[in-house]
Protein backbone atom coordinates (compact mmCIF):
# COMPACT_ATOMS: atom_id res chain seq x y z
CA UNK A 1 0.00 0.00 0.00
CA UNK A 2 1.44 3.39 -0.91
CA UNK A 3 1.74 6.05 1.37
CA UNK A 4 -0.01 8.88 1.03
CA UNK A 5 1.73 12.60 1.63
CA UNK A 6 -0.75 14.56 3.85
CA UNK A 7 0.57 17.75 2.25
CA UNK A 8 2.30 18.47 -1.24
CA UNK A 9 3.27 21.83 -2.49
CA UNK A 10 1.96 23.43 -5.47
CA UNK A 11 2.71 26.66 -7.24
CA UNK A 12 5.37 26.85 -4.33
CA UNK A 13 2.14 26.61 -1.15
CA UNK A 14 1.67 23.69 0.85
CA UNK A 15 -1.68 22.29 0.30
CA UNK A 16 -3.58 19.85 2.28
CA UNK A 17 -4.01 16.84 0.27
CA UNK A 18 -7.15 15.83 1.87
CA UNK A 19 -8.93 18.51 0.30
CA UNK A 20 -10.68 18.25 -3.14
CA UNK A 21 -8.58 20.34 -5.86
CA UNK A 22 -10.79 23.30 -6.34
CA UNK A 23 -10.80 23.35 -2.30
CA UNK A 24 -7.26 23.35 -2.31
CA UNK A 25 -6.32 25.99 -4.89
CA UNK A 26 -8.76 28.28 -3.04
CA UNK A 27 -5.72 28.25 0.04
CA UNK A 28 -2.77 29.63 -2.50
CA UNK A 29 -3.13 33.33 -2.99
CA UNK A 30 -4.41 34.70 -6.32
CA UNK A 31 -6.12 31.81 -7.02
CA UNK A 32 -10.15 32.03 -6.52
CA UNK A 33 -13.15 29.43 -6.86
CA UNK A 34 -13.94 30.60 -10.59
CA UNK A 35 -10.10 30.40 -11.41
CA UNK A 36 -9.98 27.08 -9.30
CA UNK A 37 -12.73 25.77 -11.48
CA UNK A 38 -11.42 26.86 -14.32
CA UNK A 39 -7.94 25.15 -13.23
CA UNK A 40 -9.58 21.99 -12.49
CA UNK A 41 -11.87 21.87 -16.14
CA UNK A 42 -8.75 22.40 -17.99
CA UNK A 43 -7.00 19.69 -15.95
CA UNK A 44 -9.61 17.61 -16.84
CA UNK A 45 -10.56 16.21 -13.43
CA UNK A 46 -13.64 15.09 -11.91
CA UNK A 47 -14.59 17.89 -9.14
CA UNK A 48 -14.21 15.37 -6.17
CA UNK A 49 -10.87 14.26 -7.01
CA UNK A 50 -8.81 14.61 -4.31
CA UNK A 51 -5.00 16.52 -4.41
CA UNK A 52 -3.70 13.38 -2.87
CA UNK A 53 -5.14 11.23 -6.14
CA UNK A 54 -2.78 13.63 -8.33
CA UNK A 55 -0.01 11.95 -10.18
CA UNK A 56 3.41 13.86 -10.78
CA UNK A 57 2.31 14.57 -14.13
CA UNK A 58 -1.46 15.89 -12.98
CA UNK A 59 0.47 18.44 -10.40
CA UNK A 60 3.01 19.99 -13.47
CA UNK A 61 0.26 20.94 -15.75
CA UNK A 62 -1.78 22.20 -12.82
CA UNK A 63 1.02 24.46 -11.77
CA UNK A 64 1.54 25.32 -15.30
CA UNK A 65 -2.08 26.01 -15.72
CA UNK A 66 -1.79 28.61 -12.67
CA UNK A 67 1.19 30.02 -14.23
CA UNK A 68 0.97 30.46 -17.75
CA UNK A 69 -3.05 30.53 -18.31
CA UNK A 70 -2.89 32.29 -21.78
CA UNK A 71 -1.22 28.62 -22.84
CA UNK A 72 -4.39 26.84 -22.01
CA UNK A 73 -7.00 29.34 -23.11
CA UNK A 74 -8.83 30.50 -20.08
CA UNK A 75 -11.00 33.71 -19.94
CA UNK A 76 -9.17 36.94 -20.02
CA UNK A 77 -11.63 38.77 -17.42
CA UNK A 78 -10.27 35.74 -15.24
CA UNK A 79 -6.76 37.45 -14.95
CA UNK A 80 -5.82 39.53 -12.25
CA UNK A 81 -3.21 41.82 -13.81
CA UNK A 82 -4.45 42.64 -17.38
CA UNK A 83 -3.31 44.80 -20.18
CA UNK A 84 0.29 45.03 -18.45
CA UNK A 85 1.90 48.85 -18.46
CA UNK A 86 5.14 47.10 -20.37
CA UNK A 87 3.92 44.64 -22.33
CA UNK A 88 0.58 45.29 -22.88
CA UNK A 89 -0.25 41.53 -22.15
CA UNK A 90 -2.34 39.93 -20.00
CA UNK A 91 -0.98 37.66 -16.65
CA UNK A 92 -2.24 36.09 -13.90
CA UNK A 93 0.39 36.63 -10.61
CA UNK A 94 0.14 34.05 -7.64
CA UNK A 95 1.61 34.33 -4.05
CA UNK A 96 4.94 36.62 -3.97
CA UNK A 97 4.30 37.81 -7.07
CA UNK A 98 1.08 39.34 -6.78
CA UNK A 99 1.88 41.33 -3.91
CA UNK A 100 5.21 42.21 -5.31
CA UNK A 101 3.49 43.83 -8.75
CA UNK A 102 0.74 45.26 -6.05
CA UNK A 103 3.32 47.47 -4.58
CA UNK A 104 5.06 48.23 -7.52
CA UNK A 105 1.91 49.59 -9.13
CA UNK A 106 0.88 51.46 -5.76
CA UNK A 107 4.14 53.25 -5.74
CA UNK A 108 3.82 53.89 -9.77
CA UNK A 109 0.53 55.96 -8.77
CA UNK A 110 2.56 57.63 -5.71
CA UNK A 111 5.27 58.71 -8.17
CA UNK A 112 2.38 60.30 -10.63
CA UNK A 113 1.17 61.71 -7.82
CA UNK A 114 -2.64 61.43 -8.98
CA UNK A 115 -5.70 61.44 -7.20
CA UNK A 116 -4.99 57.68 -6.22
CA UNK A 117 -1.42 58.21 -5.71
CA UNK A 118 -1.99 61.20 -3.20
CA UNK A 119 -4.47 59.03 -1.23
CA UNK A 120 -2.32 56.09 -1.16
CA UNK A 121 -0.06 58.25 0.17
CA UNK A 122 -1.96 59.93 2.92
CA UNK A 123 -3.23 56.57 3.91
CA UNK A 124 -6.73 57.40 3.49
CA UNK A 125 -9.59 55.54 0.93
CA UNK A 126 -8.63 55.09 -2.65
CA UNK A 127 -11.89 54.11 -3.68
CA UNK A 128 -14.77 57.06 -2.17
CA UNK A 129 -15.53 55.50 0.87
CA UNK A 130 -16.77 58.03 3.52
CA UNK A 131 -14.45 59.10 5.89
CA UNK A 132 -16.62 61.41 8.31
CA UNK A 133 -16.39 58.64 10.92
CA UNK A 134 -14.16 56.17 9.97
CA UNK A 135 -10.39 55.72 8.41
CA UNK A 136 -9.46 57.80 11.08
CA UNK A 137 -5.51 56.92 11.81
CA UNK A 138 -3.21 57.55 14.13
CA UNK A 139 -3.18 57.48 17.78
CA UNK A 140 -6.06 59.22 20.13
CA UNK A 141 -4.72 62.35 21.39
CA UNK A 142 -7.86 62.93 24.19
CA UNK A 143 -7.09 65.22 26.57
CA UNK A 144 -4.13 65.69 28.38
CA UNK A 145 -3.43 67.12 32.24
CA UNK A 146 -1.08 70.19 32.31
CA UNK A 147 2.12 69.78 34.00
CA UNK A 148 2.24 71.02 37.35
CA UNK A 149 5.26 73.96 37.62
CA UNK A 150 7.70 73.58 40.48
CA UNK A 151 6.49 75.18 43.34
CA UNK A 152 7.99 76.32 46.51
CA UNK A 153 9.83 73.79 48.86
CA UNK A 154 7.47 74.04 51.78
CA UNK A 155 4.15 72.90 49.35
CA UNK A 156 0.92 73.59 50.44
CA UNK A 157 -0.51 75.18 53.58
């Protein structure tokens, strides 16, 4: 009887092999349920497959699925980083990746200093949220006693 691995790594995140694949793409960042289920169709397993059921093969063409979707012909509006500055191409970014082109397009708006930029900056909503009572930052100042000045040496009578 083989052994099975209670967790195997894919698209560089440990996954629990227990887990149905759609289930288990959900826990690696960047990936969703419609992109999981789009992952899974084009892998061409049945939905209550498990991860551990995967062969070797099965787990290289579902990490290069995740990676390179434009190969395998999945939806553009499925993408989460589309008509690229650069390139003008469409990607899809996972784990380190997404939150390393995150920041770098966060600070491209800071440099242009636009409307989105200047509100990054300041910390305060991007996206026209109210912010009468809330987004309020920063420690509570409240009020504060007045230092006593030095008085005589004898002190009070």
């Amino acid at each position: 009887m083989a052994e099975t691995k209670k967790i195997i790594r894919i698209a560089r995140k440990d996954v629990d092999s227990a887990l149905p694949i759609e289930r288990a793409l959900w826990g690696i960042k960047g990936v969703g349920k419609a992109y999981a289920h789009a992952i899974r169709v084009q892998l061409g397993a049945d939905s209550r497959k498990k991860v551990a059921d995967l062969t070797e093969k099965e787990i290289e063409k579902l990490e290069d699925i995740i990676f390179n979707p434009s190969k395998y012909d999945l939806p553009v509006w499925m993408l989460n980083h589309r008509k690229e500055r650069e390139t003008g191409e469409d990607a899809h970014y996972v784990e380190a990746n997404l939150d390393f082109k995150k920041k770098i397009d966060i600070d491209f708006v800071k440099k242009l200093r636009c409307w989105r930029g200047i509100r990054h900056q300041q910390g305060q909503p991007v996206r026209g949220q109210r912010t009468k009572s809330h987004f309020r930052g920063g420690s509570a100042i409240g009020v504060s006693k007045k230092k006593e000045a030095p008085g005589k040496a004898g002190g009070k009578k």
